[in-house]
PDB file of N, CA and C in Angstrom:
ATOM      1  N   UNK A   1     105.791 106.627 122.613  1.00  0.00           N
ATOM      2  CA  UNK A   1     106.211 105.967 121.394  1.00  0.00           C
ATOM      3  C   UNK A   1     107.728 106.097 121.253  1.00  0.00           C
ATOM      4  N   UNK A   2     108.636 105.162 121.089  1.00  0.00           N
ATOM      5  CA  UNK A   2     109.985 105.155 120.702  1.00  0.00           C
ATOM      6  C   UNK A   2     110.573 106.183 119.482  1.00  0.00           C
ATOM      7  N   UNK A   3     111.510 106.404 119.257  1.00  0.00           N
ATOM      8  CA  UNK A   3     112.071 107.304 118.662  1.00  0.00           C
ATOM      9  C   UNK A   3     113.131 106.188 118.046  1.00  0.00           C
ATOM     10  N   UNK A   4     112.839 105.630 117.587  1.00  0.00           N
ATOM     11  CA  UNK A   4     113.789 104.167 116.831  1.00  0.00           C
ATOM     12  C   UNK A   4     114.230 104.798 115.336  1.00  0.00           C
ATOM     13  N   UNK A   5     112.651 105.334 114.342  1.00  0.00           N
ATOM     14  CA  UNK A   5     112.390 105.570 113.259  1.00  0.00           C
ATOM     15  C   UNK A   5     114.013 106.537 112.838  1.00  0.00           C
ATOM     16  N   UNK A   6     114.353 107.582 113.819  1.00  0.00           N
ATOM     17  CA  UNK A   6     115.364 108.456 113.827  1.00  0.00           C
ATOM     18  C   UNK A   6     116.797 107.974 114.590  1.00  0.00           C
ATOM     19  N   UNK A   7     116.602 107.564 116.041  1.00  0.00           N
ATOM     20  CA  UNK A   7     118.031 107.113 116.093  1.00  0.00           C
ATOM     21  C   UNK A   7     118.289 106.093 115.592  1.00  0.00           C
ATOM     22  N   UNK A   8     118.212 104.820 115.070  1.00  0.00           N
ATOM     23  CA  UNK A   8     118.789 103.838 114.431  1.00  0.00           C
ATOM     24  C   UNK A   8     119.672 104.023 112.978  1.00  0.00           C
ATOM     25  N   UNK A   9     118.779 105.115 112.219  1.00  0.00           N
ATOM     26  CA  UNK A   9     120.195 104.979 111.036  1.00  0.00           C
ATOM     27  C   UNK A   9     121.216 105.842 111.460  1.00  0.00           C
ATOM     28  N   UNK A  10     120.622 106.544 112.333  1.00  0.00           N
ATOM     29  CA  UNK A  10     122.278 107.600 112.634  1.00  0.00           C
ATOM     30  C   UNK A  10     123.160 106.757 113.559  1.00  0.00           C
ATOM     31  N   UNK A  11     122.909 105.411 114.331  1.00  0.00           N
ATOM     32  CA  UNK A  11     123.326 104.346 115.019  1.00  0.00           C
ATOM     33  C   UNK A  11     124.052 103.340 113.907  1.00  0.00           C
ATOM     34  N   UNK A  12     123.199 103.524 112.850  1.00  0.00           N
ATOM     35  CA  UNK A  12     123.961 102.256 111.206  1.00  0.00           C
ATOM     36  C   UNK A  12     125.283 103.061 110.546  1.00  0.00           C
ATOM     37  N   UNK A  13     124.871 104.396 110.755  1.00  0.00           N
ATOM     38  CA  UNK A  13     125.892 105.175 109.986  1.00  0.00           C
ATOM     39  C   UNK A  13     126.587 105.527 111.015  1.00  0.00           C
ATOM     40  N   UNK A  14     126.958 105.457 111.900  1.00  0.00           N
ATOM     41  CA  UNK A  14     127.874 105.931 112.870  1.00  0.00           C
ATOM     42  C   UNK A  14     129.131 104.416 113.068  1.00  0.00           C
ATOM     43  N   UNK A  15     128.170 103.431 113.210  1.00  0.00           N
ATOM     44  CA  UNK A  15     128.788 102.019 113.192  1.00  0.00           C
ATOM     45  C   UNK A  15     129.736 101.912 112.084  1.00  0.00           C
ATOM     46  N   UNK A  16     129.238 102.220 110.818  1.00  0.00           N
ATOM     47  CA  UNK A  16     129.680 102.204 109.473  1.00  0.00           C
ATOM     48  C   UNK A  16     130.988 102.981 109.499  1.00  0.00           C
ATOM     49  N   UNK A  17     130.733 104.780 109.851  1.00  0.00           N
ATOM     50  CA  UNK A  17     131.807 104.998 109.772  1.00  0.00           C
ATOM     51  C   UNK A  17     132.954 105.027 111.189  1.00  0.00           C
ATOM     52  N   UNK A  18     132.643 104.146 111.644  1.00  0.00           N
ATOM     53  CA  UNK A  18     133.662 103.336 112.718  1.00  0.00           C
ATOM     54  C   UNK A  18     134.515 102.326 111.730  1.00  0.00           C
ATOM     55  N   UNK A  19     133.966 101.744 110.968  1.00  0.00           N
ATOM     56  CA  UNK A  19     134.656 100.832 110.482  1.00  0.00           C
ATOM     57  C   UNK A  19     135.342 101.629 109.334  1.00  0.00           C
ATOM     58  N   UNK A  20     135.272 102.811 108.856  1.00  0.00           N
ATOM     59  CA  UNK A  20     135.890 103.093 107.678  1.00  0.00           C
ATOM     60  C   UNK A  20     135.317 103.268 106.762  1.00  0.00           C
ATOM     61  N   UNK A  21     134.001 103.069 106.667  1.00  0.00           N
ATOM     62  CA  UNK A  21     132.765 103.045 105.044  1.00  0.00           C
ATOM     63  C   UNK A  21     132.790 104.620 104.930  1.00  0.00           C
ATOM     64  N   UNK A  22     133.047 104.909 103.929  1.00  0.00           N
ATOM     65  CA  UNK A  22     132.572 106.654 103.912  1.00  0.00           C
ATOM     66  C   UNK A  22     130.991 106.673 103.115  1.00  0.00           C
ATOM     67  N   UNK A  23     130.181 107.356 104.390  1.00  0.00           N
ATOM     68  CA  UNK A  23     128.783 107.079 103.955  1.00  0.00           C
ATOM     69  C   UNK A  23     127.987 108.562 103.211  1.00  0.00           C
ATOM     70  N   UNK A  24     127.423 108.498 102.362  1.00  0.00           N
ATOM     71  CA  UNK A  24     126.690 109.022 101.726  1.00  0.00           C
ATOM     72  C   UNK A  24     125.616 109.687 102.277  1.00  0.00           C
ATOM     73  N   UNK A  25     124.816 110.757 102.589  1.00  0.00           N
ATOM     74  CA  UNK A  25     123.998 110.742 102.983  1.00  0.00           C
ATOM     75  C   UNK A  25     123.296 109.588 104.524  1.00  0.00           C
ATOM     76  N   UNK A  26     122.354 109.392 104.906  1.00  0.00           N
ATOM     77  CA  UNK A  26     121.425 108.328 105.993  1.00  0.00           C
ATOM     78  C   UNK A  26     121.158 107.230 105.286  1.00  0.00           C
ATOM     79  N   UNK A  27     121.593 106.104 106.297  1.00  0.00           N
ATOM     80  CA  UNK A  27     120.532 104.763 105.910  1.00  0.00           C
ATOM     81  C   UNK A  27     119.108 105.229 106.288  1.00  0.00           C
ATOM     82  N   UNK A  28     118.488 104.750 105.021  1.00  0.00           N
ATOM     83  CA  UNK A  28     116.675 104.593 105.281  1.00  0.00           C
ATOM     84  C   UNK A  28     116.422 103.138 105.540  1.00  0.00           C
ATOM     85  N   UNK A  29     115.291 103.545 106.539  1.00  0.00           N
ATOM     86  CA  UNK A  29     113.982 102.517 106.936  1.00  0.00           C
ATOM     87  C   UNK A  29     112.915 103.013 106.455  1.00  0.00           C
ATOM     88  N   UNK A  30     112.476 102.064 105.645  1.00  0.00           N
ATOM     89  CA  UNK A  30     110.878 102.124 105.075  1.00  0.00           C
ATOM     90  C   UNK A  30     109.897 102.530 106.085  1.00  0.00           C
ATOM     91  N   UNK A  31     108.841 103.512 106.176  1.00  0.00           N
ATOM     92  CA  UNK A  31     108.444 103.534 107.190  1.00  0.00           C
ATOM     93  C   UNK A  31     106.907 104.456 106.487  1.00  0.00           C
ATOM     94  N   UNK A  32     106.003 103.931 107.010  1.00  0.00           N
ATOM     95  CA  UNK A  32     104.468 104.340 106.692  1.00  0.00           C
ATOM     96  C   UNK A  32     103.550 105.145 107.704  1.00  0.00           C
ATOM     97  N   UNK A  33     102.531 105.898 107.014  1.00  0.00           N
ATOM     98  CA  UNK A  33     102.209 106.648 108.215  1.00  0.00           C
ATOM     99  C   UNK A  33     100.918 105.925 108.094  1.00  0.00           C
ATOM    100  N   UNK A  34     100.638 105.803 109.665  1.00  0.00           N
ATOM    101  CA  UNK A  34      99.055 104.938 109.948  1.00  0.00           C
ATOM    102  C   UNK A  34      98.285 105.787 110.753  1.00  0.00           C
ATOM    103  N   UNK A  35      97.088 105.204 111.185  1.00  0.00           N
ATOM    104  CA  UNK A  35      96.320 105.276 111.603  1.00  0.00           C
ATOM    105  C   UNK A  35      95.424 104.579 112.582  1.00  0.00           C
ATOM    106  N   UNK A  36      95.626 104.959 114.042  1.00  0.00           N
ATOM    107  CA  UNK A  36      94.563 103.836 114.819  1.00  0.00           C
ATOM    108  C   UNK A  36      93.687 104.745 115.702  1.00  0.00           C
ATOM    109  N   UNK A  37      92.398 104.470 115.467  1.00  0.00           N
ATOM    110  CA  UNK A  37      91.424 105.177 116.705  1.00  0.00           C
ATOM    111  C   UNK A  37      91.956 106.987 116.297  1.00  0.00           C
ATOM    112  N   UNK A  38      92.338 107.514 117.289  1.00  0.00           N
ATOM    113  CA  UNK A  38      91.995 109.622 117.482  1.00  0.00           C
ATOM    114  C   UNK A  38      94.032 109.503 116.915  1.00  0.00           C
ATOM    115  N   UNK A  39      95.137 108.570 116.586  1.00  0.00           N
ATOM    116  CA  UNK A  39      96.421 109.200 116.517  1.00  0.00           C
ATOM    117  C   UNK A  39      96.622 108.192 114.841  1.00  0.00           C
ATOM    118  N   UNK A  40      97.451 109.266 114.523  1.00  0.00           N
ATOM    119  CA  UNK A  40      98.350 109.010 113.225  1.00  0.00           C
ATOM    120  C   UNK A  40     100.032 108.534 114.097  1.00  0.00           C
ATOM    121  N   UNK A  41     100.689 108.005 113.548  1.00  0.00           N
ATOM    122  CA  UNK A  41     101.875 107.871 113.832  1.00  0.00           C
ATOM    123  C   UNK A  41     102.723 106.916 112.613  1.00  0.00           C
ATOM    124  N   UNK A  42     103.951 107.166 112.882  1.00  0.00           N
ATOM    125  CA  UNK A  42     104.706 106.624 111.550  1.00  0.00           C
ATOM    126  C   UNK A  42     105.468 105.075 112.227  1.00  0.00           C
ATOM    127  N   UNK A  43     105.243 104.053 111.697  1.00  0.00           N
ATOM    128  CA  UNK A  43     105.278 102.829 111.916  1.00  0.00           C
ATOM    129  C   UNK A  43     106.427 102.157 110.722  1.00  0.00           C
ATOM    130  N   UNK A  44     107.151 101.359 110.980  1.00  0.00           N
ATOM    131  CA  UNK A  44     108.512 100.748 110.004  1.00  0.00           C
ATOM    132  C   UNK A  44     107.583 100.023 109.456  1.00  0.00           C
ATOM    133  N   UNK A  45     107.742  99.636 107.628  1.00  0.00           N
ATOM    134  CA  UNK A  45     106.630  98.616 106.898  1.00  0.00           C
ATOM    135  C   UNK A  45     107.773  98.023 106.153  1.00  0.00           C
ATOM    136  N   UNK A  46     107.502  96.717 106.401  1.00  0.00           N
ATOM    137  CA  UNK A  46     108.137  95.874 105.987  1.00  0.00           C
ATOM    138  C   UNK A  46     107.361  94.846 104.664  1.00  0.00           C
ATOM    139  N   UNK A  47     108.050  95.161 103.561  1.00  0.00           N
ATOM    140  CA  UNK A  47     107.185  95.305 102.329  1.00  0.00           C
ATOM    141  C   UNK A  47     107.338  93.439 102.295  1.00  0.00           C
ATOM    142  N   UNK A  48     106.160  92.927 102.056  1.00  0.00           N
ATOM    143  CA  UNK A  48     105.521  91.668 101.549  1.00  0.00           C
ATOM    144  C   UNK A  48     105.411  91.376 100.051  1.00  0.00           C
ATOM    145  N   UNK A  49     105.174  89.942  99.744  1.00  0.00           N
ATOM    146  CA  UNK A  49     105.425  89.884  98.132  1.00  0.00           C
ATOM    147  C   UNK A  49     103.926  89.149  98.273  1.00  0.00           C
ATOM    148  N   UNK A  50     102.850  88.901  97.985  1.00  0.00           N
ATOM    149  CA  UNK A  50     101.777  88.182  97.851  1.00  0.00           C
ATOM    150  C   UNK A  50     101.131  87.527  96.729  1.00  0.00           C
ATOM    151  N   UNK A  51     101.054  86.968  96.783  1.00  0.00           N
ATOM    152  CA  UNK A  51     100.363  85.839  95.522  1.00  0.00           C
ATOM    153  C   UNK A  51      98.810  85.732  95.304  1.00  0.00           C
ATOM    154  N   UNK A  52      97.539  86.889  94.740  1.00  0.00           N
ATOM    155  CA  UNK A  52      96.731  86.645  94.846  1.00  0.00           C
ATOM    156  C   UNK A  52      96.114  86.404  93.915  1.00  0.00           C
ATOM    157  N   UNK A  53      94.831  85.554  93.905  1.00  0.00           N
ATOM    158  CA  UNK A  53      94.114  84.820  93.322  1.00  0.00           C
ATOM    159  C   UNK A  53      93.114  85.615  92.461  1.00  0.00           C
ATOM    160  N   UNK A  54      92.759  85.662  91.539  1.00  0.00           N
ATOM    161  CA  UNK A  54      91.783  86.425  90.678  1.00  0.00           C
ATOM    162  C   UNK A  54      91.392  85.724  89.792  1.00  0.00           C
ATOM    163  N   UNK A  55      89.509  86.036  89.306  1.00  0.00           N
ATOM    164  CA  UNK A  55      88.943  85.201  88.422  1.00  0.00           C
ATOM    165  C   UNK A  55      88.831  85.857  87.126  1.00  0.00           C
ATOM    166  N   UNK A  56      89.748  85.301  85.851  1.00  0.00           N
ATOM    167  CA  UNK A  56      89.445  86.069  84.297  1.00  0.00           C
ATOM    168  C   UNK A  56      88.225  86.035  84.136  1.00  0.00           C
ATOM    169  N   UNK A  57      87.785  87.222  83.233  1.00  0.00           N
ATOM    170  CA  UNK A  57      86.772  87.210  81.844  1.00  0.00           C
ATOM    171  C   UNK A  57      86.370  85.930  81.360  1.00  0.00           C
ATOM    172  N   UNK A  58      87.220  85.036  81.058  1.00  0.00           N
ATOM    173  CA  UNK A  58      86.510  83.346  80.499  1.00  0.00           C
ATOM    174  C   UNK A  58      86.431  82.668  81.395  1.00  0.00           C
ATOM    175  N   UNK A  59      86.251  82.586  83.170  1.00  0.00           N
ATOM    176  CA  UNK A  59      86.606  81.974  83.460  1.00  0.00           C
ATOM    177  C   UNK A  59      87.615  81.422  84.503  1.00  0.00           C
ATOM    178  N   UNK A  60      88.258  81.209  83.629  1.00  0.00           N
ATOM    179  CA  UNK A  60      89.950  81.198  84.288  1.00  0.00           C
ATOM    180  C   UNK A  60      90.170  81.641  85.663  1.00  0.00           C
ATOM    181  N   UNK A  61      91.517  80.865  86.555  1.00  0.00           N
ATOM    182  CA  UNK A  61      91.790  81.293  87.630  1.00  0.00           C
ATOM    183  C   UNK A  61      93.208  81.609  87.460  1.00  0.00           C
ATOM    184  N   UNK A  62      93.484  83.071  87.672  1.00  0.00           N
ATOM    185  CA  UNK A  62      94.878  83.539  87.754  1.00  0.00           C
ATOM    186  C   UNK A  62      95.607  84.153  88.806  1.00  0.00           C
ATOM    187  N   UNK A  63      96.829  84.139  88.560  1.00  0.00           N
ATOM    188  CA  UNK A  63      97.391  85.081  89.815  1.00  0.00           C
ATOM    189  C   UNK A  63      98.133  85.740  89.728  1.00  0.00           C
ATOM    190  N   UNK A  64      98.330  86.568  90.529  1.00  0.00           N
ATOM    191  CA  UNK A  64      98.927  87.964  90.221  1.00  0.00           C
ATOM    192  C   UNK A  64     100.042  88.522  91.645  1.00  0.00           C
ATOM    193  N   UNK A  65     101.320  88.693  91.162  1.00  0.00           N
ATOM    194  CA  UNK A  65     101.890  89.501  92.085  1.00  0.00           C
ATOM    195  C   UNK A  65     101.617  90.838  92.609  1.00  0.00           C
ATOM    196  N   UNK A  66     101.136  90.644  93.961  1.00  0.00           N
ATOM    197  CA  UNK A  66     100.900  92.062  94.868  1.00  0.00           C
ATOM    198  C   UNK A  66     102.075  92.441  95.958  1.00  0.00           C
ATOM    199  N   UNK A  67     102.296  93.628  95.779  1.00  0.00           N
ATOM    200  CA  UNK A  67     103.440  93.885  97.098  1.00  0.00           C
ATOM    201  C   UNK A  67     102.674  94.958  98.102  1.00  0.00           C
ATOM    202  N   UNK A  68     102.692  94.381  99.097  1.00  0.00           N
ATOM    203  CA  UNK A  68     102.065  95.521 100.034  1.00  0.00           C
ATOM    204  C   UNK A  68     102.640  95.437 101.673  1.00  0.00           C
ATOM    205  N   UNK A  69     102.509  96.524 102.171  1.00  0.00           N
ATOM    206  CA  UNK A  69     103.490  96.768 103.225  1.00  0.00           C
ATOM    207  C   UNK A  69     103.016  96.113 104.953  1.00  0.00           C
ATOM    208  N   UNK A  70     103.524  95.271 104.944  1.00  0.00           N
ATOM    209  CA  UNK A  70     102.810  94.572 106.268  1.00  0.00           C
ATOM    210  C   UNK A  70     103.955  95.573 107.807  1.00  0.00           C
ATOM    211  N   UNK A  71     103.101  95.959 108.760  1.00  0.00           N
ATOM    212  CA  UNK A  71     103.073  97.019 109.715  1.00  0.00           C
ATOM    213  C   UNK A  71     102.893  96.372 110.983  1.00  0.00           C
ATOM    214  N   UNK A  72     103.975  95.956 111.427  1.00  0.00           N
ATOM    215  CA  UNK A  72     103.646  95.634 113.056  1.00  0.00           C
ATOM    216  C   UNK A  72     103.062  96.750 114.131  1.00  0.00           C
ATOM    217  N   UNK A  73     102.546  95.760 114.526  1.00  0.00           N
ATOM    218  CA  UNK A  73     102.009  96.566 116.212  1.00  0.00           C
ATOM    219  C   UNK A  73     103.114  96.924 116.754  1.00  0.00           C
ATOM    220  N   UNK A  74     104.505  96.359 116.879  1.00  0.00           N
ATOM    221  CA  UNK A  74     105.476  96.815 118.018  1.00  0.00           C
ATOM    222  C   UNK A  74     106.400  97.002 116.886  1.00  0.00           C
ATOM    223  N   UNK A  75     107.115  98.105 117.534  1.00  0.00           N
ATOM    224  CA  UNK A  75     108.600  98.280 117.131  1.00  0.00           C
ATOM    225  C   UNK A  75     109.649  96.884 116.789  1.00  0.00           C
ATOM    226  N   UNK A  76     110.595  96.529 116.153  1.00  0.00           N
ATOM    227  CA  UNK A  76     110.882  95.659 115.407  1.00  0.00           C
ATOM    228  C   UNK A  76     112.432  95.730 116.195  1.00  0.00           C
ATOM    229  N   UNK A  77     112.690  97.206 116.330  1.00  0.00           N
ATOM    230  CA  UNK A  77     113.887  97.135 116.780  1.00  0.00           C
ATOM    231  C   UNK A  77     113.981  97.439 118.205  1.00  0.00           C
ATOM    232  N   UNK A  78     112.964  97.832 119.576  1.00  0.00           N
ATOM    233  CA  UNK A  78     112.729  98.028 120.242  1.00  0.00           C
ATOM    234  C   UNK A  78     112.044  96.979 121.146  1.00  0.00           C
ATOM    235  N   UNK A  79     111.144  96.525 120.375  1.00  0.00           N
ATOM    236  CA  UNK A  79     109.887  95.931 121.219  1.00  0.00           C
ATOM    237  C   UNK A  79     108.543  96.874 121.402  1.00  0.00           C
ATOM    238  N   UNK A  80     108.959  98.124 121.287  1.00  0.00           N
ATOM    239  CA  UNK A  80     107.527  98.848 122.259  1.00  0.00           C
ATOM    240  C   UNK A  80     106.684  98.781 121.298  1.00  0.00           C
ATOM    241  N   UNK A  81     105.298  98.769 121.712  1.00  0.00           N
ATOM    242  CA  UNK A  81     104.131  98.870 121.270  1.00  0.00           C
ATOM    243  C   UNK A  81     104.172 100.309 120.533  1.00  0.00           C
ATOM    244  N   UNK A  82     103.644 100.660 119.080  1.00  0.00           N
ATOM    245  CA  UNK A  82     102.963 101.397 118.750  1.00  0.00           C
ATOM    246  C   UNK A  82     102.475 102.323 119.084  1.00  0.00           C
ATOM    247  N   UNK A  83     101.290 102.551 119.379  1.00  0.00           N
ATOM    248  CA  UNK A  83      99.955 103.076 119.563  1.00  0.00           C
ATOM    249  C   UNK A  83      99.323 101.962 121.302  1.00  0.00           C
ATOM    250  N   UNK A  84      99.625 103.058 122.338  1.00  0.00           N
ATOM    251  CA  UNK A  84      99.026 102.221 123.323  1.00  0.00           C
ATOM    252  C   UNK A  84      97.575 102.076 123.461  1.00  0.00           C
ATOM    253  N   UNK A  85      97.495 100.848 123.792  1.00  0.00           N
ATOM    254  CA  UNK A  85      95.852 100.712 124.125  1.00  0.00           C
ATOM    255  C   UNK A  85      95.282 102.038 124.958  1.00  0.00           C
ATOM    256  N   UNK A  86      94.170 102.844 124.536  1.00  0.00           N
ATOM    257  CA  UNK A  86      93.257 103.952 125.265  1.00  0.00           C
ATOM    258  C   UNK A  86      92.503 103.170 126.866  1.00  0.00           C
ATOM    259  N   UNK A  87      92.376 103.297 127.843  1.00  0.00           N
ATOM    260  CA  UNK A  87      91.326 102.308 129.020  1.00  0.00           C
ATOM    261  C   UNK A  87      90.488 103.655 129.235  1.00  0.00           C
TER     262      UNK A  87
END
């Protein structure tokens, strides 16, 4: 599994203070811990805005803002896969 989650903001903040930004603390990446098959591992989530559909009490069809964190299979900034397939 890549090690992206950790070197990339110290790669944003290093860039940064190349240019002169005096940085505060680390850039964060959102990042979620999952689950596939026998491993846990922490995956970048890239938060979604969704529009879903729900039926009122009278009736009625309403909708409602949901935000929830959509999780690629591969690294975003890498390419590599996740969690490799088990054979």
């Amino acid at each position: 599994m890549c090690d992206c989650l950790n070197t990339i903001p110290q790669l944003i903040a290093k860039n940064l203070q190349n240019q002169g930004i005096d940085i505060q603390g680390m850039p964060y990446i959102a990042s979620r811990e999952c689950f596939k098959g026998d491993f846990y591992y922490c995956a970048v989530a890239l938060e979604t805005v969704l529009f879903q559909k729900y039926k009122k009490r009278n009736g009625e069809i309403g909708t409602k803002k949901v935000k929830r964190p959509l999780i690629p299979k591969f690294c975003p900034f890498c390419g590599e896969i996740y969690v490799k397939e088990q054979k």
